[in-house]
Protein backbone atom coordinates (compact mmCIF):
# COMPACT_ATOMS: atom_id res chain seq x y z
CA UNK A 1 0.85 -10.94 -6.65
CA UNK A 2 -2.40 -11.06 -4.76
CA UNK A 3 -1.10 -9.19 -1.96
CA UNK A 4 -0.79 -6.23 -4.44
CA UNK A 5 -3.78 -6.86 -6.26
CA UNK A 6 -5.76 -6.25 -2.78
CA UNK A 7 -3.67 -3.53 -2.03
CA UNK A 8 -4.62 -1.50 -5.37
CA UNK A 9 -8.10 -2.61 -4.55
CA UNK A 10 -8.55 -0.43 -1.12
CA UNK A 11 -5.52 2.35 -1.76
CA UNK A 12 -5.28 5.84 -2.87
CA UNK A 13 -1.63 5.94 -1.60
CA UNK A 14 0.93 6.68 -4.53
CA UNK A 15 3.71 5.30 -3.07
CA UNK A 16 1.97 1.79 -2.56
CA UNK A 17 0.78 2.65 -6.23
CA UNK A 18 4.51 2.93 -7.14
CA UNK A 19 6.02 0.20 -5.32
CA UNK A 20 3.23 -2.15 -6.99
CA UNK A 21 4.35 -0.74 -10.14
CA UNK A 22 7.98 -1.48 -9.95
CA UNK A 23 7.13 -5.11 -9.33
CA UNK A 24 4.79 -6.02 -12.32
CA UNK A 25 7.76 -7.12 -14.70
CA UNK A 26 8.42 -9.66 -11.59
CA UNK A 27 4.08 -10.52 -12.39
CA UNK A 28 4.75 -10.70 -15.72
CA UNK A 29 7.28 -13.28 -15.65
CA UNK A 30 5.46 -15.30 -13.46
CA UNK A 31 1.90 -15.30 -15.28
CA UNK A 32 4.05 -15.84 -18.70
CA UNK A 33 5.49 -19.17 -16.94
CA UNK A 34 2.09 -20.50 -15.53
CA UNK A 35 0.73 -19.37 -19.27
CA UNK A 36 3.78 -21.91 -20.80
CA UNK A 37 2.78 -24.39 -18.39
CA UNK A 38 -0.47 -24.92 -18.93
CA UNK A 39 -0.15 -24.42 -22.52
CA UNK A 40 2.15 -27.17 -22.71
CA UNK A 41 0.00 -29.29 -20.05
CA UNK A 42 -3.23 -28.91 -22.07
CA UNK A 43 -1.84 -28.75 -25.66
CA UNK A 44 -3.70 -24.98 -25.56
CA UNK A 45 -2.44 -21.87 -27.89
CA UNK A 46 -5.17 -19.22 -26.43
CA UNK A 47 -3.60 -15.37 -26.82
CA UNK A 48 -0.98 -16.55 -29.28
């Protein structure tokens, strides 16, 4: 995820555009589990 966040940082290609693209469901699973995690870890309900 921070591989492609650096890559949209410094890139005017719009392939690379595109390929990051096709991966953010795969982001958005991932940041939904950390969010569950430390939800659950510090009793937290922020963005609910």
């Amino acid at each position: 995820m921070l591989k492609d966040r650096n890559f949209t940082l410094h890139s005017y290609k719009e392939e690379v555009a595109w390929d990051i693209y096709r991966r953010l469901p795969d982001h958005l699973a991932a940041m939904q589990a950390l969010h569950q995690l430390l939800s659950q870890r510090f009793g937290g309900s922020a963005g609910e």
